[in-house]
PDB file of N, CA and C in Angstrom:
ATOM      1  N   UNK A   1     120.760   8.850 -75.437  1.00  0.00           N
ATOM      2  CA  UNK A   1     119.884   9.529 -76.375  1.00  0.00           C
ATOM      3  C   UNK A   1     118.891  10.383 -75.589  1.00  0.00           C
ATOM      4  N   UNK A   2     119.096  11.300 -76.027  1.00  0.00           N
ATOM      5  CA  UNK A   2     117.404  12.465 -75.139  1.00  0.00           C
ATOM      6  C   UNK A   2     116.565  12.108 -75.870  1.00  0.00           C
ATOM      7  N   UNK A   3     115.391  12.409 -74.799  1.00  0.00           N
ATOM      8  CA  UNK A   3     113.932  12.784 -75.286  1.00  0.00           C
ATOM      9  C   UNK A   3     113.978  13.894 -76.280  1.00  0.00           C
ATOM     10  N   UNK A   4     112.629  14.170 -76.971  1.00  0.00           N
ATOM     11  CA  UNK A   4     112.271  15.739 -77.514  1.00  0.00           C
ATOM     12  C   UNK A   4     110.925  15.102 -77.058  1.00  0.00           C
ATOM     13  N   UNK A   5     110.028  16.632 -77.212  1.00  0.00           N
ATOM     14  CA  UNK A   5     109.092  16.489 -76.791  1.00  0.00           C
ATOM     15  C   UNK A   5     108.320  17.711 -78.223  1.00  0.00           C
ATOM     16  N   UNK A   6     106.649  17.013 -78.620  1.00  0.00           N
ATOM     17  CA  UNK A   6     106.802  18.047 -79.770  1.00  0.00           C
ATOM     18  C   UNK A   6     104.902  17.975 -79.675  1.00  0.00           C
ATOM     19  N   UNK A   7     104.615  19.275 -80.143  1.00  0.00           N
ATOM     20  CA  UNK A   7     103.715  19.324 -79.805  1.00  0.00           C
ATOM     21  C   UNK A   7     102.627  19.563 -81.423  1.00  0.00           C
ATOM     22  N   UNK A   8     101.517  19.282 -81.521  1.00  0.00           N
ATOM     23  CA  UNK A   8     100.958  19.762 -83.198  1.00  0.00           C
ATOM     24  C   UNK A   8      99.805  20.773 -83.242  1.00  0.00           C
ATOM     25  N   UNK A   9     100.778  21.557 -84.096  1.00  0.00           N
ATOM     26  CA  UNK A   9      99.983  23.015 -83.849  1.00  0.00           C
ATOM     27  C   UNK A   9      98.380  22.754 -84.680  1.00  0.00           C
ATOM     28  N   UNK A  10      98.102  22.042 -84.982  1.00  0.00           N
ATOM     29  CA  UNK A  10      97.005  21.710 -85.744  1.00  0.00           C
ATOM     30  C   UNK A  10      95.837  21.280 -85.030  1.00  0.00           C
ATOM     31  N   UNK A  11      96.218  20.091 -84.064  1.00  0.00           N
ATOM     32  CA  UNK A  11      95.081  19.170 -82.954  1.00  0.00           C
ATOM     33  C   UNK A  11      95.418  19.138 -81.801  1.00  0.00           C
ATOM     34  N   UNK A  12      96.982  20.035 -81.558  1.00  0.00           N
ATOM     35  CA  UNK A  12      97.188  20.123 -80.315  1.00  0.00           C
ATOM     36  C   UNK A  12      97.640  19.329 -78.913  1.00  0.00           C
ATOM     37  N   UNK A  13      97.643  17.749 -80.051  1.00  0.00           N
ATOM     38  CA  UNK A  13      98.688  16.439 -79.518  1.00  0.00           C
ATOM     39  C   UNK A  13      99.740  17.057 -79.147  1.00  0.00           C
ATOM     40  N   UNK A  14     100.270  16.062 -77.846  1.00  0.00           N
ATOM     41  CA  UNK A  14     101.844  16.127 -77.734  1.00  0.00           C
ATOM     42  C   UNK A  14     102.436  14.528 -77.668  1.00  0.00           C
ATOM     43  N   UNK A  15     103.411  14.767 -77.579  1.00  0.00           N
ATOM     44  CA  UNK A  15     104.495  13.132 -77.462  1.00  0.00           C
ATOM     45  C   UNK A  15     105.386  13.678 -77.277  1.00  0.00           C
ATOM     46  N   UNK A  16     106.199  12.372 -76.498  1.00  0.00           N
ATOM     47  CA  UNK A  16     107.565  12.733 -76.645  1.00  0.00           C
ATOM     48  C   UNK A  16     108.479  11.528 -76.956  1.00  0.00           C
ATOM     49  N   UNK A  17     109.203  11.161 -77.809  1.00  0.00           N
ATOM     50  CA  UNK A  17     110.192  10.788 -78.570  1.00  0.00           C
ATOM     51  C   UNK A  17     111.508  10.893 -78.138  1.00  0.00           C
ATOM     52  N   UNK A  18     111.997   9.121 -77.963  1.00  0.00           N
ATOM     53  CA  UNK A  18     113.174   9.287 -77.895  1.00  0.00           C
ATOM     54  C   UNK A  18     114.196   9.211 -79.195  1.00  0.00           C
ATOM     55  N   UNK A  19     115.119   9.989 -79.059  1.00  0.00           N
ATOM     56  CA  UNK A  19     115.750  10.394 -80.709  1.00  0.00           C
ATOM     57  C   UNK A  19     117.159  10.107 -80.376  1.00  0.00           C
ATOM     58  N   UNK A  20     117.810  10.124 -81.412  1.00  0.00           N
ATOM     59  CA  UNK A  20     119.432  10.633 -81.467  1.00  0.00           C
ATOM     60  C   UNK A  20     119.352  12.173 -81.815  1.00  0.00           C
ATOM     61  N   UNK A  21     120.480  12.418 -81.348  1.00  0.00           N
ATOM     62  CA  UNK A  21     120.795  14.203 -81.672  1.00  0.00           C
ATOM     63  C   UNK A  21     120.623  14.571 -82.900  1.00  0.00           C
ATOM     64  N   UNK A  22     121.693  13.314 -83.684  1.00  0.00           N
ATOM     65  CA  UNK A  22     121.104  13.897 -85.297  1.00  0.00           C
ATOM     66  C   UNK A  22     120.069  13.347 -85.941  1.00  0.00           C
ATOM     67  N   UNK A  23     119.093  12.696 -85.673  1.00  0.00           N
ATOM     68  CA  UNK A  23     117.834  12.369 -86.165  1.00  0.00           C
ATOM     69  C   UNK A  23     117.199  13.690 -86.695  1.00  0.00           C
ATOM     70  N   UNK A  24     116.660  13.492 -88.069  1.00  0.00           N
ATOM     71  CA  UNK A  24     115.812  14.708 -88.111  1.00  0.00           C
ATOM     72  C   UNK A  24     114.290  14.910 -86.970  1.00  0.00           C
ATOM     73  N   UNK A  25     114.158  16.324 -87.070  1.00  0.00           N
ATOM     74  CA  UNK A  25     112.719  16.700 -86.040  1.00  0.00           C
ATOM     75  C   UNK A  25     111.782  15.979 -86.872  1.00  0.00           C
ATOM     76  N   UNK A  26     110.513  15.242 -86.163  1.00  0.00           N
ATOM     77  CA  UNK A  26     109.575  14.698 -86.294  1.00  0.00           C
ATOM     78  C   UNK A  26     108.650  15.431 -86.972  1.00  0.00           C
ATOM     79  N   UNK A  27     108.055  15.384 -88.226  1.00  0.00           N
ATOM     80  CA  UNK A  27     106.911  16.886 -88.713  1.00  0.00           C
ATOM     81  C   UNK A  27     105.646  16.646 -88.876  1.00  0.00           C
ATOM     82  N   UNK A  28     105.225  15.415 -89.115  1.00  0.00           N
ATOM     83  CA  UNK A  28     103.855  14.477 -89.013  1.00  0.00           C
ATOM     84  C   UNK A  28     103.214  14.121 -88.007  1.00  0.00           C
ATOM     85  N   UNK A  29     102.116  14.817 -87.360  1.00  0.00           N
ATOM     86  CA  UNK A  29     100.971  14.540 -86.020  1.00  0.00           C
ATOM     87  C   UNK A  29     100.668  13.034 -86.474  1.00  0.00           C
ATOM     88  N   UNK A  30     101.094  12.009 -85.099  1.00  0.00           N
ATOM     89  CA  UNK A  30     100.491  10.806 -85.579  1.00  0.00           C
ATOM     90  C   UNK A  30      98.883  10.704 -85.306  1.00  0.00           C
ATOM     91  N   UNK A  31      97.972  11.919 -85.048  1.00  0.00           N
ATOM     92  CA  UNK A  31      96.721  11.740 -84.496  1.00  0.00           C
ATOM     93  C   UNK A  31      96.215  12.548 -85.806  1.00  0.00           C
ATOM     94  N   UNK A  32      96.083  13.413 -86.210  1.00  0.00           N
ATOM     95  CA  UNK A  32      95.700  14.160 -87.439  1.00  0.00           C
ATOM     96  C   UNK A  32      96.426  14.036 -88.664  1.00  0.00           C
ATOM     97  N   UNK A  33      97.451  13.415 -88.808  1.00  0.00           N
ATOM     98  CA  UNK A  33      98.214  13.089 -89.811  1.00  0.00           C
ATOM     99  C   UNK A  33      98.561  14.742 -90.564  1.00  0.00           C
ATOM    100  N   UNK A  34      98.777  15.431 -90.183  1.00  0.00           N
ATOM    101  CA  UNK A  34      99.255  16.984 -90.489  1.00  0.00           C
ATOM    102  C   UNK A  34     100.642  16.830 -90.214  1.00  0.00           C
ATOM    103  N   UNK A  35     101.345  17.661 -91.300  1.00  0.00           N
ATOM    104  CA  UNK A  35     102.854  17.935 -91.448  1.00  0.00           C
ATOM    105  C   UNK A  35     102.579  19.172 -90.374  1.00  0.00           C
ATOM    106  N   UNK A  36     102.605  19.008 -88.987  1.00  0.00           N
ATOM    107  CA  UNK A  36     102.274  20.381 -88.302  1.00  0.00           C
ATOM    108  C   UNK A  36     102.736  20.375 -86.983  1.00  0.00           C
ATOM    109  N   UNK A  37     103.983  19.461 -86.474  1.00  0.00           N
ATOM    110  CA  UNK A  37     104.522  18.976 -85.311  1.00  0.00           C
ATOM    111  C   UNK A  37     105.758  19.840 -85.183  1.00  0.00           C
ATOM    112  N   UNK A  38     105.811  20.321 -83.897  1.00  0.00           N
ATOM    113  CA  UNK A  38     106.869  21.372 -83.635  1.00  0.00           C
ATOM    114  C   UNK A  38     107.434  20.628 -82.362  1.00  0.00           C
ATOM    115  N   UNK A  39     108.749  21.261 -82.669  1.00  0.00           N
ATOM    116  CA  UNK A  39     109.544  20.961 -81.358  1.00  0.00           C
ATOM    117  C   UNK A  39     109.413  21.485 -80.304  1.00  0.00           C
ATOM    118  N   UNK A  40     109.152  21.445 -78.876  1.00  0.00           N
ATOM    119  CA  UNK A  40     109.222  22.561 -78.379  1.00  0.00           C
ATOM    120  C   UNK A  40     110.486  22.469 -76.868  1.00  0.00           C
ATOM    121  N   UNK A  41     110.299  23.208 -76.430  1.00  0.00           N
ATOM    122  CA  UNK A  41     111.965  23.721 -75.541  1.00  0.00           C
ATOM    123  C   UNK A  41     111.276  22.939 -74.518  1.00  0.00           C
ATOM    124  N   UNK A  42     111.970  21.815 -73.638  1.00  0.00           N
ATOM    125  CA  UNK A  42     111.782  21.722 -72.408  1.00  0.00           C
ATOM    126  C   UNK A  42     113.226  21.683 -71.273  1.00  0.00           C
ATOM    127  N   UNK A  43     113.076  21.565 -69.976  1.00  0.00           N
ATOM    128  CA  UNK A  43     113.631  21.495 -69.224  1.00  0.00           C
ATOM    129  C   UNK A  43     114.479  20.021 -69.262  1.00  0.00           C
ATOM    130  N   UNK A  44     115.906  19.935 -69.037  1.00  0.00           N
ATOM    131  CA  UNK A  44     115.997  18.776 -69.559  1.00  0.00           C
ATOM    132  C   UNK A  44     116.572  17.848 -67.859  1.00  0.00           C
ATOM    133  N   UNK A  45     116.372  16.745 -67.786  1.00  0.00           N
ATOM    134  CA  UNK A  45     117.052  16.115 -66.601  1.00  0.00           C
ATOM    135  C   UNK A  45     118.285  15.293 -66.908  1.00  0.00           C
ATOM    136  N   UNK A  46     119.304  14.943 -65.618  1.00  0.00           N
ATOM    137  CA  UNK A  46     120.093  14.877 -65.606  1.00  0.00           C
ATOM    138  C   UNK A  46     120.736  14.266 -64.268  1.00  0.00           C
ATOM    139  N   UNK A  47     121.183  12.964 -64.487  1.00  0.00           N
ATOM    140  CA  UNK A  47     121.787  11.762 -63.122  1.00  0.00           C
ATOM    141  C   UNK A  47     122.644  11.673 -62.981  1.00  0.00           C
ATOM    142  N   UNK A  48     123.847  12.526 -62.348  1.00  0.00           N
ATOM    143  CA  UNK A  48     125.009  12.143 -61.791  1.00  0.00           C
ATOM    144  C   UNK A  48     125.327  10.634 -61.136  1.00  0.00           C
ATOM    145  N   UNK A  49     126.157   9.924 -61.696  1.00  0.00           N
ATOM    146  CA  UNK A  49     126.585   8.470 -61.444  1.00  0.00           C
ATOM    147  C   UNK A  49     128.348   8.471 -60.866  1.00  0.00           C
ATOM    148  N   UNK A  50     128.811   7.895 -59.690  1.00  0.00           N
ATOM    149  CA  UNK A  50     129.599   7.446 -60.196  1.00  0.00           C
ATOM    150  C   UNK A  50     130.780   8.089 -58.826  1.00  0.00           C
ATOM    151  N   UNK A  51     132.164   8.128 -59.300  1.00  0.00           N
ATOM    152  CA  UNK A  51     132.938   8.441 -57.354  1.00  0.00           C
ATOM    153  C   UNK A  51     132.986   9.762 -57.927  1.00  0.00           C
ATOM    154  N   UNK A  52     132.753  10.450 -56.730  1.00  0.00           N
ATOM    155  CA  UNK A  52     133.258  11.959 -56.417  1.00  0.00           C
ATOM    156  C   UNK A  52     131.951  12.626 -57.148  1.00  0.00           C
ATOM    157  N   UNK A  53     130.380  11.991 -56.995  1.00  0.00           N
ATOM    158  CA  UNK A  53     129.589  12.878 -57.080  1.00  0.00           C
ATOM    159  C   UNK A  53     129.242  13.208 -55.524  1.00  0.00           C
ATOM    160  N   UNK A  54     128.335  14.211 -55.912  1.00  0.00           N
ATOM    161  CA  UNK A  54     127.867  14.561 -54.067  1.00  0.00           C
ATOM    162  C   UNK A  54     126.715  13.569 -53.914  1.00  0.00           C
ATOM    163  N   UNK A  55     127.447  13.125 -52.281  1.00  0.00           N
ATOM    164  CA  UNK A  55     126.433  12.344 -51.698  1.00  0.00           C
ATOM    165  C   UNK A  55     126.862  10.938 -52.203  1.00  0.00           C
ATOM    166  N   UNK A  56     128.161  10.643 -52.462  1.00  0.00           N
ATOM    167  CA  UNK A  56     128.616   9.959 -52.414  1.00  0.00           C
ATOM    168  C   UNK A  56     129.359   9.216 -51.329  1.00  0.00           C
ATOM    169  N   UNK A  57     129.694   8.182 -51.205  1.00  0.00           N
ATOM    170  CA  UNK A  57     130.208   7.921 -50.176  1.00  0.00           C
ATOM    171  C   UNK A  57     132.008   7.863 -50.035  1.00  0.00           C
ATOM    172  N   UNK A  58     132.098   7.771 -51.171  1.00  0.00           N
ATOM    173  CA  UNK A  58     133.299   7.519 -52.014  1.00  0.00           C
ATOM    174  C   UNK A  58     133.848   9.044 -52.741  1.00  0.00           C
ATOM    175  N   UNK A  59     133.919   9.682 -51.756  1.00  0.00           N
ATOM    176  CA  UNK A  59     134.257  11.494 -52.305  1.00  0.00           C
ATOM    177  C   UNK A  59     135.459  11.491 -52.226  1.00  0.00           C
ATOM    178  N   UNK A  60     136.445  11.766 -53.638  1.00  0.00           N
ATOM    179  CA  UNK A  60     137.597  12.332 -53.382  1.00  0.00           C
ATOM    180  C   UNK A  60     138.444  12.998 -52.689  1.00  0.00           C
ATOM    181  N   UNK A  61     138.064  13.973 -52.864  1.00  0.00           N
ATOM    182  CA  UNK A  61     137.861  15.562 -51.758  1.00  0.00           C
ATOM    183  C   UNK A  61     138.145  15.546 -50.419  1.00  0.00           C
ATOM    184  N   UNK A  62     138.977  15.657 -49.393  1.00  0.00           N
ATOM    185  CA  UNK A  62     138.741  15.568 -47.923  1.00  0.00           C
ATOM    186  C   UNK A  62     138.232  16.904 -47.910  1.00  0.00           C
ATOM    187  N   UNK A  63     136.951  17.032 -47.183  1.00  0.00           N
ATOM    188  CA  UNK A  63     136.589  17.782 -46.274  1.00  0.00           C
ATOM    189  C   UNK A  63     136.725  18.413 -44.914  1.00  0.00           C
ATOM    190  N   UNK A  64     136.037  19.178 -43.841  1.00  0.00           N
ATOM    191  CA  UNK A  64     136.237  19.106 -42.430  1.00  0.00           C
ATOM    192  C   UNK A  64     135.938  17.807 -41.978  1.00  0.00           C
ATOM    193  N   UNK A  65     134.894  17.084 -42.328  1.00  0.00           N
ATOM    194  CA  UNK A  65     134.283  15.954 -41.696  1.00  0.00           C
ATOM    195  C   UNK A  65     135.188  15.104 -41.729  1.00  0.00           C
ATOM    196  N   UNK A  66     135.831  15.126 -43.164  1.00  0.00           N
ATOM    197  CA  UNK A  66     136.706  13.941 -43.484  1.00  0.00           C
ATOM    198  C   UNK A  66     137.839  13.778 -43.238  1.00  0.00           C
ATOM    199  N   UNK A  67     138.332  14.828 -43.269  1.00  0.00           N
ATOM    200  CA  UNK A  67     139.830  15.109 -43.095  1.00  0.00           C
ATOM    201  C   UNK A  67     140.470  14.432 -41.592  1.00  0.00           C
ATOM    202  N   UNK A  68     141.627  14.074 -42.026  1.00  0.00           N
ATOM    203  CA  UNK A  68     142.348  13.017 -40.789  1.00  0.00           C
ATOM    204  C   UNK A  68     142.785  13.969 -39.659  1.00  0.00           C
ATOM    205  N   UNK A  69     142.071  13.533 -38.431  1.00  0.00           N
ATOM    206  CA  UNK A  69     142.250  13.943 -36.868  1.00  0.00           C
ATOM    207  C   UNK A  69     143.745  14.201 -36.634  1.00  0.00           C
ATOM    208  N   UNK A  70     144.241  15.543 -35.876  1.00  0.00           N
ATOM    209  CA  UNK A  70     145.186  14.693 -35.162  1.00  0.00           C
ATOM    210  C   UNK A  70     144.860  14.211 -33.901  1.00  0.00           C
ATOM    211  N   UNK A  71     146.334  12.947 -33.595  1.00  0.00           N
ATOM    212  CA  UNK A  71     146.202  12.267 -32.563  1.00  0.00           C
ATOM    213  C   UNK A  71     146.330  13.097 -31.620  1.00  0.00           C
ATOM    214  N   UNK A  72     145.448  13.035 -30.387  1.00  0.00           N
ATOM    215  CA  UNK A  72     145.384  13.342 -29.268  1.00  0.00           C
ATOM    216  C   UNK A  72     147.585  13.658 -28.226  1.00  0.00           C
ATOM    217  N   UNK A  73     147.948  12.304 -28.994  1.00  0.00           N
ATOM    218  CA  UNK A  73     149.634  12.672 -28.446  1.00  0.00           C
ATOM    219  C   UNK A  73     150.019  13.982 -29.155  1.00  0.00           C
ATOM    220  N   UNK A  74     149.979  14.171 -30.511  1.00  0.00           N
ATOM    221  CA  UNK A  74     150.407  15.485 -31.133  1.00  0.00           C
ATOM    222  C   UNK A  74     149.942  16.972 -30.517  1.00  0.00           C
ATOM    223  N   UNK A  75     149.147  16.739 -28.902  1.00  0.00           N
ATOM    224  CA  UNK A  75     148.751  18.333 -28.948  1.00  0.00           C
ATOM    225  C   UNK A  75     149.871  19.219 -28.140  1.00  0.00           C
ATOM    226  N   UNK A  76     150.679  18.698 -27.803  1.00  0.00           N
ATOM    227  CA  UNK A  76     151.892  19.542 -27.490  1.00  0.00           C
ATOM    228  C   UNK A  76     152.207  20.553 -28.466  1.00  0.00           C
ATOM    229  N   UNK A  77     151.134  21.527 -29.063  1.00  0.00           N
ATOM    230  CA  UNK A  77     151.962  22.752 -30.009  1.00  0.00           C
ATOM    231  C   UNK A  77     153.021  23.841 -29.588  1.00  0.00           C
ATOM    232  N   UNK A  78     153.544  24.186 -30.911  1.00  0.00           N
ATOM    233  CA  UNK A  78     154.164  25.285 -30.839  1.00  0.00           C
ATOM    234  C   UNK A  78     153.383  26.588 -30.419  1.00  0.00           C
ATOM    235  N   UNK A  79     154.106  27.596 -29.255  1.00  0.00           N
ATOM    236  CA  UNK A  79     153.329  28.707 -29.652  1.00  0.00           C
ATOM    237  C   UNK A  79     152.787  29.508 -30.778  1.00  0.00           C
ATOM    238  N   UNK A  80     153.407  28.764 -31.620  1.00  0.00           N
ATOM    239  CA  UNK A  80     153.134  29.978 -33.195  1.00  0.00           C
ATOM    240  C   UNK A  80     151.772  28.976 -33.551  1.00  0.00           C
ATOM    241  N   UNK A  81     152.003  27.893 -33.483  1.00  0.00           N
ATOM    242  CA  UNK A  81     150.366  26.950 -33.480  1.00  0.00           C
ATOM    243  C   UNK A  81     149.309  27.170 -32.751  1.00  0.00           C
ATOM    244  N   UNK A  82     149.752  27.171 -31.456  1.00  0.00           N
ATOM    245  CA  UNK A  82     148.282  27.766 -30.827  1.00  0.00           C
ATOM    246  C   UNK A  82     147.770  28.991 -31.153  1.00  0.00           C
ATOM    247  N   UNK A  83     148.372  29.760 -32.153  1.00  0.00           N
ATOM    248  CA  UNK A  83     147.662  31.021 -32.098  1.00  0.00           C
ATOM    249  C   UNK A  83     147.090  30.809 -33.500  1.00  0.00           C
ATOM    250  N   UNK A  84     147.131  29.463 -34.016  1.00  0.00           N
ATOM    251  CA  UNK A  84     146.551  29.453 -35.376  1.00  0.00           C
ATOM    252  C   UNK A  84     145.391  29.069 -35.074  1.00  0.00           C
ATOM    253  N   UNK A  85     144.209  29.635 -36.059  1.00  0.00           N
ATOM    254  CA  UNK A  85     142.294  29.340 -36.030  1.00  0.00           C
ATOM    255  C   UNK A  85     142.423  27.633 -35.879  1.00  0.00           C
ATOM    256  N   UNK A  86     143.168  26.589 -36.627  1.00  0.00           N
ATOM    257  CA  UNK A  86     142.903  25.609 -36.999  1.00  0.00           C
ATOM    258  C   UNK A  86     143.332  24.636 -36.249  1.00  0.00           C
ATOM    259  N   UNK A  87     143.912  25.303 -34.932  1.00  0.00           N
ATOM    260  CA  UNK A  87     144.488  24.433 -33.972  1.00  0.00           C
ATOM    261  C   UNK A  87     143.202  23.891 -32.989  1.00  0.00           C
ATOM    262  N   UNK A  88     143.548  22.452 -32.570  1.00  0.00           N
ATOM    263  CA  UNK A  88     142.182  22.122 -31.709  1.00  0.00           C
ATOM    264  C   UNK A  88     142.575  22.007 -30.292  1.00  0.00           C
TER     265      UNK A  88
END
């Protein structure tokens, strides 16, 4: 469930309220009791959980870092290999 956050154009309170999506908007200042409470736009946050976020340890993905070495016996290349960028 998100927050909203709502402010009253009347006394100038704010709160913020946790809601369901379809809950109606809040319209009653609980400090002035005025039908005069507006929604207003904020920035919203957001927690990536779980495998294959970043900064995980547990990344799907092989990377350079990750990606499997070759063995030191395999460096006998082909000439057409040594002239590749990715040869070590």
């Amino acid at each position: 469930m998100p927050f909203y956050e709502y402010k009253c154009s009347n006394c100038g309170h704010t709160l913020t309220k946790l809601q369901k999506i379809n809950d109606p908007a809040l319209t009653t200042c609980p400090e002035c009791h005025q039908e005069t409470l507006v929604k207003l736009i904020s920035a919203t946050a957001c927690e990536l959980k779980g495998v294959g976020v970043f900064g995980s340890s547990k990344h799907p993905f092989a990377t350079e870092s990750t990606a499997p070495k070759p063995s030191p016996a395999s460096s006998s290349a082909s000439p057409a290999c040594a002239s590749c960028p990715h040869a070590s």
